[in-house]
C-alpha atoms as a PDB file:
ATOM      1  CA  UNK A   1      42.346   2.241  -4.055  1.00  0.00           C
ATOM      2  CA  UNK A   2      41.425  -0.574  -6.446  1.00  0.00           C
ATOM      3  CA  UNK A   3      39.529  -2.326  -3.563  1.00  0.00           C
ATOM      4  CA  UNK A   4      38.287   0.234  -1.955  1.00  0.00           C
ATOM      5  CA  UNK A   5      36.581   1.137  -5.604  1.00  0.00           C
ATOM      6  CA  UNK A   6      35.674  -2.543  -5.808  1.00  0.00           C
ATOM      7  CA  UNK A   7      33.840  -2.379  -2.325  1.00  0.00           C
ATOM      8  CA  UNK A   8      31.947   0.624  -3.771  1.00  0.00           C
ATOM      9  CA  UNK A   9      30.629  -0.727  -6.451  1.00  0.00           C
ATOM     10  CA  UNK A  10      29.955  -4.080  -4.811  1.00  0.00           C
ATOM     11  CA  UNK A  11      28.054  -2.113  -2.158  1.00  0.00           C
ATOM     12  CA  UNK A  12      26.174  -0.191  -5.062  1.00  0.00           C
ATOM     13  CA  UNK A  13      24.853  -3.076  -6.848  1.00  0.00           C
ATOM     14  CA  UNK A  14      23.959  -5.279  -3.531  1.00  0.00           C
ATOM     15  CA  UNK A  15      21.611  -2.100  -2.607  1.00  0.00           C
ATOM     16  CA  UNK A  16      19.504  -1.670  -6.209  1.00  0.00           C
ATOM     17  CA  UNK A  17      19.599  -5.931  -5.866  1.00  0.00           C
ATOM     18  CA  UNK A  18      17.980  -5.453  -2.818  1.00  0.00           C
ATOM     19  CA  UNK A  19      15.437  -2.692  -3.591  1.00  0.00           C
ATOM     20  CA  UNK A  20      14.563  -4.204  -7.222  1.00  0.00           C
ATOM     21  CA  UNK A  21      13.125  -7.341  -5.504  1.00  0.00           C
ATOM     22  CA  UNK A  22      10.723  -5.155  -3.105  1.00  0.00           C
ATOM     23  CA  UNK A  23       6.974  -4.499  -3.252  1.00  0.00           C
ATOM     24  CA  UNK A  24       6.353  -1.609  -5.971  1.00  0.00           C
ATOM     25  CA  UNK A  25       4.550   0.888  -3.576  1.00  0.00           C
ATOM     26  CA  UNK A  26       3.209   3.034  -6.175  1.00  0.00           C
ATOM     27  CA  UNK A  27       1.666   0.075  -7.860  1.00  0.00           C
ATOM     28  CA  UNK A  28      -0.128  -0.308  -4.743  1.00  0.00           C
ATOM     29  CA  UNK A  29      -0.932   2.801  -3.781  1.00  0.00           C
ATOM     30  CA  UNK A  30      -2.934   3.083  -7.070  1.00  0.00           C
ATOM     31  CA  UNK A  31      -4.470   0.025  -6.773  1.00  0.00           C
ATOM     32  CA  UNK A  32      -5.630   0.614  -3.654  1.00  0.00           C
ATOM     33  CA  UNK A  33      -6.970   4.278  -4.538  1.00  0.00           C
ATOM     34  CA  UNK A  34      -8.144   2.097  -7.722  1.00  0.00           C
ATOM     35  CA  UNK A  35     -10.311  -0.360  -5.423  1.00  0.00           C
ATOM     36  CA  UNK A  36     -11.836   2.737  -3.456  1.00  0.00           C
ATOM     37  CA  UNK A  37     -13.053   5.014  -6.141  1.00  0.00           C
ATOM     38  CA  UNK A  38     -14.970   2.441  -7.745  1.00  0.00           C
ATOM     39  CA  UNK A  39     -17.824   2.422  -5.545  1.00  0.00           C
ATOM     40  CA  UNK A  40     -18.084   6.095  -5.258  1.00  0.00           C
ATOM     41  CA  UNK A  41     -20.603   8.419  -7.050  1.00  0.00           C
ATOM     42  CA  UNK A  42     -18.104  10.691  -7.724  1.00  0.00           C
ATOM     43  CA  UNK A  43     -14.879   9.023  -8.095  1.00  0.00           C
ATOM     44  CA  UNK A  44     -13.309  12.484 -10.194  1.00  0.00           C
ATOM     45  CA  UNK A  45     -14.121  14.322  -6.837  1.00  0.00           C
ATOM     46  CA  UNK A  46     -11.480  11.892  -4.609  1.00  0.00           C
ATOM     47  CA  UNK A  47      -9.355  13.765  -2.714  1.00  0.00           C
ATOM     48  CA  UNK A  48      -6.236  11.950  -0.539  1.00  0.00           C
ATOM     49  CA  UNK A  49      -3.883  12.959   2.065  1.00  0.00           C
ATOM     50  CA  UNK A  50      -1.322  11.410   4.815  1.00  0.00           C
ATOM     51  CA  UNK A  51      -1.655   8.253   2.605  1.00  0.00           C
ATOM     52  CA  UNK A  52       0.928   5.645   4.189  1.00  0.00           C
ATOM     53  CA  UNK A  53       2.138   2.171   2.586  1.00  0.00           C
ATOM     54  CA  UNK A  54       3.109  -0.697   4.838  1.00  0.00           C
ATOM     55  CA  UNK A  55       4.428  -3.966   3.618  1.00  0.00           C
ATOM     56  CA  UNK A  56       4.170  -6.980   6.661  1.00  0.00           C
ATOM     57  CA  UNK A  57       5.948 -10.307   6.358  1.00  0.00           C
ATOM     58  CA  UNK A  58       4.304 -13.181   7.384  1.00  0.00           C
ATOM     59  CA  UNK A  59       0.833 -11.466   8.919  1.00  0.00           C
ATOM     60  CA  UNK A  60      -1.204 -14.098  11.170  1.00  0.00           C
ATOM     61  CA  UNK A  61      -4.734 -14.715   9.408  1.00  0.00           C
ATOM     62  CA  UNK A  62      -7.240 -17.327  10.600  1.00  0.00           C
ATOM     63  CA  UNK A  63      -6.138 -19.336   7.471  1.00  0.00           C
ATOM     64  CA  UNK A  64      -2.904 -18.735   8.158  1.00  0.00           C
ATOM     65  CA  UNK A  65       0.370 -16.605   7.817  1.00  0.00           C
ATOM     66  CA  UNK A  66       0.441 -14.323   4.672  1.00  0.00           C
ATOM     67  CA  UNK A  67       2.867 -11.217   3.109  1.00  0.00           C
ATOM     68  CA  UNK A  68       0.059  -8.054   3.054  1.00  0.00           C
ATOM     69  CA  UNK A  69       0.118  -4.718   2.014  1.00  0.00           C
ATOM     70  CA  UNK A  70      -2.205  -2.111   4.012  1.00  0.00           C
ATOM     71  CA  UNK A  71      -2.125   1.192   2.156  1.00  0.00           C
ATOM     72  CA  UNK A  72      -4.055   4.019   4.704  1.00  0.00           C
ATOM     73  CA  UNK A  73      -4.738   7.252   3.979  1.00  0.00           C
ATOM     74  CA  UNK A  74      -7.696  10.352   5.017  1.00  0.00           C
ATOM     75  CA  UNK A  75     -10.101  10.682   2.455  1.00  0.00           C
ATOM     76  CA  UNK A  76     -12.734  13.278   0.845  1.00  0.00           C
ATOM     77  CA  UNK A  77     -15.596  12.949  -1.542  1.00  0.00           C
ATOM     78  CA  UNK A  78     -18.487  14.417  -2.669  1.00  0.00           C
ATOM     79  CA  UNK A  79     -21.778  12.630  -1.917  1.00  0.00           C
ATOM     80  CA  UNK A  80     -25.364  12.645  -3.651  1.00  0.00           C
ATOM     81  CA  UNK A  81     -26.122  16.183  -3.280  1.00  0.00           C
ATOM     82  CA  UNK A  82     -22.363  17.167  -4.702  1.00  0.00           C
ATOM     83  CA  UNK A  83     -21.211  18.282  -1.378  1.00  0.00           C
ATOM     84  CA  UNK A  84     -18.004  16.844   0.423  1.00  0.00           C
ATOM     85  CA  UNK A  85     -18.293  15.278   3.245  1.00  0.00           C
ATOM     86  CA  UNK A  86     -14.817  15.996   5.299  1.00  0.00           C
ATOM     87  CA  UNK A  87     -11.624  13.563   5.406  1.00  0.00           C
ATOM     88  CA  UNK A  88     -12.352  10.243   6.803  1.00  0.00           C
ATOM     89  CA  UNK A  89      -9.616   7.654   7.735  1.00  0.00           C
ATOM     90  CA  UNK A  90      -9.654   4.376   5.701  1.00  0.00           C
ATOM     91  CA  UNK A  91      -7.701   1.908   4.649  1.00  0.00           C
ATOM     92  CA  UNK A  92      -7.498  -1.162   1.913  1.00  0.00           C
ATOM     93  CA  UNK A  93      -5.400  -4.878   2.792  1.00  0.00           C
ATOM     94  CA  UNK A  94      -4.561  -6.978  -0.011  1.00  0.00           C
ATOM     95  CA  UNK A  95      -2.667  -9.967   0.948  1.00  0.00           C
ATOM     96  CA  UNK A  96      -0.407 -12.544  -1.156  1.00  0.00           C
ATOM     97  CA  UNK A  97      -0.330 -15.975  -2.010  1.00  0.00           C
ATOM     98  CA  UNK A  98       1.693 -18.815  -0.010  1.00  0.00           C
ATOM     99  CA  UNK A  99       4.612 -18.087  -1.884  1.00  0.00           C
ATOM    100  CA  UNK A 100       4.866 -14.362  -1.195  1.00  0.00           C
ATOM    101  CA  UNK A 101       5.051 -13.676  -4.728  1.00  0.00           C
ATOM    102  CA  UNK A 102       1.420 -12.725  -6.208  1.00  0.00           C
ATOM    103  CA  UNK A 103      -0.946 -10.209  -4.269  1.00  0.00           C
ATOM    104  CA  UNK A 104      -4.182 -10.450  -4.098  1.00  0.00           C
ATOM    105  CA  UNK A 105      -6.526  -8.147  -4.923  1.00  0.00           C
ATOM    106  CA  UNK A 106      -7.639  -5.054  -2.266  1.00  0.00           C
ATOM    107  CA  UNK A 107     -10.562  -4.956  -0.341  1.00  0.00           C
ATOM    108  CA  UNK A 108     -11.488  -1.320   1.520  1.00  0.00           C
ATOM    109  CA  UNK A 109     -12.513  -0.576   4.968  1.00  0.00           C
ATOM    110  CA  UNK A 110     -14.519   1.919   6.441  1.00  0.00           C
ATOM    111  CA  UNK A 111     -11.780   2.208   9.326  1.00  0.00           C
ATOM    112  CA  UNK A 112      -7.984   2.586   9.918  1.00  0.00           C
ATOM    113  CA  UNK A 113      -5.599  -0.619  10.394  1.00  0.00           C
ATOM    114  CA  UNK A 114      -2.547   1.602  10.454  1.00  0.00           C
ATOM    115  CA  UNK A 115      -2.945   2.975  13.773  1.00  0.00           C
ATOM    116  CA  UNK A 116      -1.288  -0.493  15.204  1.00  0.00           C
ATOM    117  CA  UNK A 117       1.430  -0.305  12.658  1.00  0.00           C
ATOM    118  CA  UNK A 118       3.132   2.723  13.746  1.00  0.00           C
END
């Protein structure tokens, strides 16, 4: 029993170690939502659904092989005339220094990079 218990807790602790030292996906999400709504009229009028986070190790760049987050997501706002304008897919890559440890800041797209990562 006293091994069993041992093996339990062992188990317990090597799975928060594990998830602790992850990417904080909610800190991205926002920062990624964050990045967006600043260069909208109407940033109060967002509105965001099937938004999807996706962490890559080691993506090939022409500079070369970086961590990156892609955050994607269908997207509503309200343009000049205070209309919306229906969901749009988009998505916003931010990718991290050489050692994997500090992201870089998001940039936005007008089109989807999440359809290959499904």
């Amino acid at each position: 029993m006293n091994i069993i218990l041992r093996h339990a807790i062992f188990s317990v602790c090597f799975a928060l170690a594990a998830c602790s030292g992850g990417v904080d996906e909610s800190k991205a999400i926002a920062g990624a939502k964050a990045t967006f709504e600043a260069d909208l009229k109407d940033p109060s009028s967002v509105q965001y659904r099937n938004v999807e986070f996706f962490h890559e190790k080691y993506a090939e760049y022409s500079d070369g092989k970086f961590d990156t987050d892609t955050i994607c997501f269908e997207v509503n706002a309200k343009n000049s005339y205070g209309a919306y304008v229906g969901f749009s897919n988009r998505s916003c890559t931010r990718k991290y220094d050489a050692s994997g440890k500090t992201p870089g800041k998001f940039t936005c797209h007008a089109f989807n990079f999440c359809k290959d990562k499904k």
